[in-house]
Protein backbone atom coordinates (compact mmCIF):
# COMPACT_ATOMS: atom_id res chain seq x y z
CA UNK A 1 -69.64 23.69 -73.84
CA UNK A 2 -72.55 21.41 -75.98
CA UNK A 3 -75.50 22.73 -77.29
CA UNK A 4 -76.96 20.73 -74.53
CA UNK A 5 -75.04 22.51 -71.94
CA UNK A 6 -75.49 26.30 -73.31
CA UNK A 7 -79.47 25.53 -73.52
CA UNK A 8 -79.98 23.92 -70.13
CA UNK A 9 -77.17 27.28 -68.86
CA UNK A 10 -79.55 29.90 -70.57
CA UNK A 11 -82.83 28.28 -69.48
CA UNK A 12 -82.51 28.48 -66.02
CA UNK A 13 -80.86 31.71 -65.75
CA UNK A 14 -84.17 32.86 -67.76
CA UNK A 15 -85.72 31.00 -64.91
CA UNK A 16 -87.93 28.88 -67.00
CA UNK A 17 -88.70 25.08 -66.83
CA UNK A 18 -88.63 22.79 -69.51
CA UNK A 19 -92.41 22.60 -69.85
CA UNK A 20 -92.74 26.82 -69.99
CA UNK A 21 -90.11 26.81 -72.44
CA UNK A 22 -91.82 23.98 -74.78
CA UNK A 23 -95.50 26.03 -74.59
CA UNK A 24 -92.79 29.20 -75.80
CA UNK A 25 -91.03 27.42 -78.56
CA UNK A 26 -93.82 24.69 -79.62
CA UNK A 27 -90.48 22.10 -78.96
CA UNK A 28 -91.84 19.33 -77.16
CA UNK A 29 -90.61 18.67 -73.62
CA UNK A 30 -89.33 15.37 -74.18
CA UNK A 31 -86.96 16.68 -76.85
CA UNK A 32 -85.72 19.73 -74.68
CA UNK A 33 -84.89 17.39 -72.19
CA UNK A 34 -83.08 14.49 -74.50
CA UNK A 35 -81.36 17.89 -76.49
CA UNK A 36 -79.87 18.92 -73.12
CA UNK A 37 -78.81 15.68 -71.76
CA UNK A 38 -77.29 15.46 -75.33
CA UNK A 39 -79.32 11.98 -75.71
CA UNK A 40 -79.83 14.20 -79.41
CA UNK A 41 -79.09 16.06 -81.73
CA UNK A 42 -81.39 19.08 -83.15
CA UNK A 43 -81.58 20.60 -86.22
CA UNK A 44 -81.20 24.03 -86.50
CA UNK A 45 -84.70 24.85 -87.32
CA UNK A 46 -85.59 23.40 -83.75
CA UNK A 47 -82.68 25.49 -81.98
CA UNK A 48 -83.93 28.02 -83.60
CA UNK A 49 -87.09 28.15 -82.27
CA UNK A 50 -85.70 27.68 -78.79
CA UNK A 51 -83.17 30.34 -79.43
CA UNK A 52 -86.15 33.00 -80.23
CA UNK A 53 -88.23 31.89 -77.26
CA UNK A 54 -84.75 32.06 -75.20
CA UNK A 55 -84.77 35.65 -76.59
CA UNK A 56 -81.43 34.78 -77.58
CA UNK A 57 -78.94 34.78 -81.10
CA UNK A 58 -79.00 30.47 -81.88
CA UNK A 59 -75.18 31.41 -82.04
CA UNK A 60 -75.39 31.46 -78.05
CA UNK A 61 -76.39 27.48 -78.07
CA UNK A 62 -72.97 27.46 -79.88
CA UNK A 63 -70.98 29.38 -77.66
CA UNK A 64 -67.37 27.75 -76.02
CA UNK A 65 -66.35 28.70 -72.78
CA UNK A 66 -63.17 29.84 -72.84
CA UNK A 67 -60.06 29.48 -70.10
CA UNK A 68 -59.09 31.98 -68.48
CA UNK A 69 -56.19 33.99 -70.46
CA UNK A 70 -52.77 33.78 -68.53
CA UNK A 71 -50.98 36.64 -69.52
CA UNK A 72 -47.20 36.41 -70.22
CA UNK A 73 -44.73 37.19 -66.65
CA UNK A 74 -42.98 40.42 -66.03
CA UNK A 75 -39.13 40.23 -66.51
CA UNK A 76 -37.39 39.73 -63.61
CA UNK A 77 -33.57 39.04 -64.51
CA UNK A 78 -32.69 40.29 -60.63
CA UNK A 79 -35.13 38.28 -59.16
CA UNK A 80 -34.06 35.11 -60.87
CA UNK A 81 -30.85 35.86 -60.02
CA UNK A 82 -29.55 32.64 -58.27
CA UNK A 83 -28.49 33.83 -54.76
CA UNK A 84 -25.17 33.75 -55.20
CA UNK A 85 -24.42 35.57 -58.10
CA UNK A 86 -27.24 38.02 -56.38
CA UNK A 87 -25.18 38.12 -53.06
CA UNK A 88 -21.95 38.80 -55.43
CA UNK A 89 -23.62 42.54 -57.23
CA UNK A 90 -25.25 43.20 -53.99
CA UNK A 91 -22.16 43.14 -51.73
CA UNK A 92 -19.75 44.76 -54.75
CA UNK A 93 -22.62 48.01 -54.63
CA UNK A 94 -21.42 51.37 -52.89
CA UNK A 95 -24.00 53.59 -52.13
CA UNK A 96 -24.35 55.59 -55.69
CA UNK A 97 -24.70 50.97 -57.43
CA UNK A 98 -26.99 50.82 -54.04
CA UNK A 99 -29.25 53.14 -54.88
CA UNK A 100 -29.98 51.65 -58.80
CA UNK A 101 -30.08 48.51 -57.80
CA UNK A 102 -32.78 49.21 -55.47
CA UNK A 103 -34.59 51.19 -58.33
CA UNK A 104 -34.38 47.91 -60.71
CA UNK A 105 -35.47 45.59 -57.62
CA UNK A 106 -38.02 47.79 -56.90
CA UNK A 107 -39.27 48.46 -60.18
CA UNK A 108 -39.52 44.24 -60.72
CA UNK A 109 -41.47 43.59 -57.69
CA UNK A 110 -44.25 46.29 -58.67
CA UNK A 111 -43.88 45.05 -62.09
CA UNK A 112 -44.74 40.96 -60.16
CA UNK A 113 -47.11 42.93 -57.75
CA UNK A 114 -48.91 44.00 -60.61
CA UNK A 115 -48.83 40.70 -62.38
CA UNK A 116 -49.97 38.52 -59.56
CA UNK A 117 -53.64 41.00 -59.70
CA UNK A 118 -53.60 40.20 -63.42
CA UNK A 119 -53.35 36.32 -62.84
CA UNK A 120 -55.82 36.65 -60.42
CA UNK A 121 -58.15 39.20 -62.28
CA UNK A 122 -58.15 36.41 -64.97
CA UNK A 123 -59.01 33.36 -62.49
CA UNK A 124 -56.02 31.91 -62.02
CA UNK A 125 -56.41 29.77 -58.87
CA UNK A 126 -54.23 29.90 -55.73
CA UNK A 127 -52.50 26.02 -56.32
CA UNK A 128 -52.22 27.02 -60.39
CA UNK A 129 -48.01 27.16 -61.07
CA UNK A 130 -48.08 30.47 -62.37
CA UNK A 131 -49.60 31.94 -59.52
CA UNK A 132 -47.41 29.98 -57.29
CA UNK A 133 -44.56 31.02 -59.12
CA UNK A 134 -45.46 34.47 -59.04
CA UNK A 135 -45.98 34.51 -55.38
CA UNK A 136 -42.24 32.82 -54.85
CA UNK A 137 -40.79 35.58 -57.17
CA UNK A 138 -42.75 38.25 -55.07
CA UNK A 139 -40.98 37.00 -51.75
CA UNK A 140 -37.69 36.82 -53.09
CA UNK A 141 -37.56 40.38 -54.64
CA UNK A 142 -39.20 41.72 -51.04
CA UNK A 143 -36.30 39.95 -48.89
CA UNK A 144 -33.72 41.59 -51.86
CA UNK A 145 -35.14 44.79 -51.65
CA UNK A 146 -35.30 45.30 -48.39
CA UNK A 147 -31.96 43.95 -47.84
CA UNK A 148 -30.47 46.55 -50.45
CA UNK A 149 -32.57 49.32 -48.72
CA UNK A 150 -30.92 48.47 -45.53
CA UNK A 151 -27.44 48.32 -46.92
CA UNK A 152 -27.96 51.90 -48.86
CA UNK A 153 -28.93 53.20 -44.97
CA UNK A 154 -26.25 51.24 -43.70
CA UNK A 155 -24.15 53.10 -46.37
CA UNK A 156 -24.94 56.46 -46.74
CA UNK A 157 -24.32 56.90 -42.77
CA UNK A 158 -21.26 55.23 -42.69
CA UNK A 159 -20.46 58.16 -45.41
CA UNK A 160 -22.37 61.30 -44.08
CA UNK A 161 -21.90 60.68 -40.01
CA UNK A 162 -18.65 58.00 -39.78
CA UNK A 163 -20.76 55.35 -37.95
CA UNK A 164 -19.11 52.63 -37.16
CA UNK A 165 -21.38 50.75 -38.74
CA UNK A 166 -21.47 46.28 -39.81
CA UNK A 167 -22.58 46.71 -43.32
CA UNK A 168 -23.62 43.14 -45.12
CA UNK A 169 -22.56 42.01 -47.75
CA UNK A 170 -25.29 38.94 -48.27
CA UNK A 171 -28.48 39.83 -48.60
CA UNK A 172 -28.79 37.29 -45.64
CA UNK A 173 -26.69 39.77 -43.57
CA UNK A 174 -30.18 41.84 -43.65
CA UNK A 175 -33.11 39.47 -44.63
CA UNK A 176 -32.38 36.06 -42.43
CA UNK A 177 -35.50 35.22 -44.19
CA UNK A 178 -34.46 35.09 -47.74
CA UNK A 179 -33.64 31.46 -47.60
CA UNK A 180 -37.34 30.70 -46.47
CA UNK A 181 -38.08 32.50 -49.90
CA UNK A 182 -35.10 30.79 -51.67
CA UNK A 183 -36.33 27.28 -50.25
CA UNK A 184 -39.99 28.46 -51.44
CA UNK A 185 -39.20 29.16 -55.15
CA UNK A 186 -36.89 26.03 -55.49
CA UNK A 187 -39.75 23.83 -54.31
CA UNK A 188 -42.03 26.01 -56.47
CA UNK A 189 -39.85 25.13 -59.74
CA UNK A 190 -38.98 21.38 -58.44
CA UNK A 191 -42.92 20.55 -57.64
CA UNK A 192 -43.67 21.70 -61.28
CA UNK A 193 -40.82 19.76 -63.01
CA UNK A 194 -41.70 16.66 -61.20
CA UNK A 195 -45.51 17.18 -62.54
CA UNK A 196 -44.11 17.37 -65.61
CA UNK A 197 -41.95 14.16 -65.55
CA UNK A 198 -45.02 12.42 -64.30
CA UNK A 199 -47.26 14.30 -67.10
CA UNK A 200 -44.81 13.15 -69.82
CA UNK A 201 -44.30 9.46 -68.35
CA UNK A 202 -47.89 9.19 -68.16
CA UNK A 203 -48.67 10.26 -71.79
């Protein structure tokens, strides 16, 4: 942010108009004003006279905004999984491979949980990709892990009680839904490489 910008920012929140500030600082009005329209420059004997009637360090008319730090994604090997190879370790799992798979799904979709309040915490708008990414991820590891839940019930009473029980072996044999969330992360990842193309064609 300007000079301009940071003295205009820190005069109002003070509450002060340009005329209260220039009987303060003995800077006349007409420079305050052409200073934070950025009409001028000032010399730093001048901001610092507006600094000290600010009550503020003159470092402060200096200050950059900075954007919001993204941090880095969880990862989610399982997750990413394309859906076949996915359907493949899910349907080859007995209910001992059940059980840890459902332990490393689960433990990927807190760890996205957790990273989608992080994005957010940091101001990551709702239409940003990484938030939209994040929020595809999150659906597809809820469909898988529910889908392995069920299977590991599906499993375990086949085992203790003989039921003669249909047990799936495609995540879409539990979660008819998943291919709303695969359809959702594809046109997450293709809407953000055509940007790109566009980006780069443009540049």
């Amino acid at each position: 942010m300007p000079v301009g910008e940071n003295l205009r920012a820190i005069r109002e929140r003070r509450g002060l108009s340009q005329a209260e500030l220039w009987r303060r600082s003995g800077v006349a009005q007409p420079s305050i004003s052409e200073i934070e329209t950025g009409h001028r420059g000032a010399q730093i004997r001048t901001l610092t006279k507006l600094a000290d009637a600010l009550g503020v360090p003159v470092a402060e008319l200096f200050r950059e905004e900075t954007p919001p730090k993204v941090p880095p994604p969880p990862k989610t090997p399982l997750t990413d999984e394309p859906e076949s190879e996915f359907d493949a370790r899910f349907g080859a799992t007995d209910l001992e491979s059940a059980e840890a798979l459902r332990e490393k799904v689960g433990a990927e979709f807190d760890a996205i949980n957790g990273y989608i309040k992080q994005l957010k915490a940091a101001g990551v708008e709702e239409e940003a990709f990484p938030l939209r990414l994040a929020l595809a991820r999150q659906e597809k590891a809820a469909h898988r892990l529910y889908a392995i839940q069920s299977r590991e019930l599906d499993l375990a009473r086949v085992a203790e009680f003989g039921e003669a029980r249909q047990v799936h072996d495609r995540v879409a044999g539990y979660a008819p839904r998943i291919a709303e969330a695969e359809a959702f992360w594809t046109s997450v990842i293709e809407a953000e490489e055509g940007w790109s193309e566009v980006k780069d064609a443009a540049g």
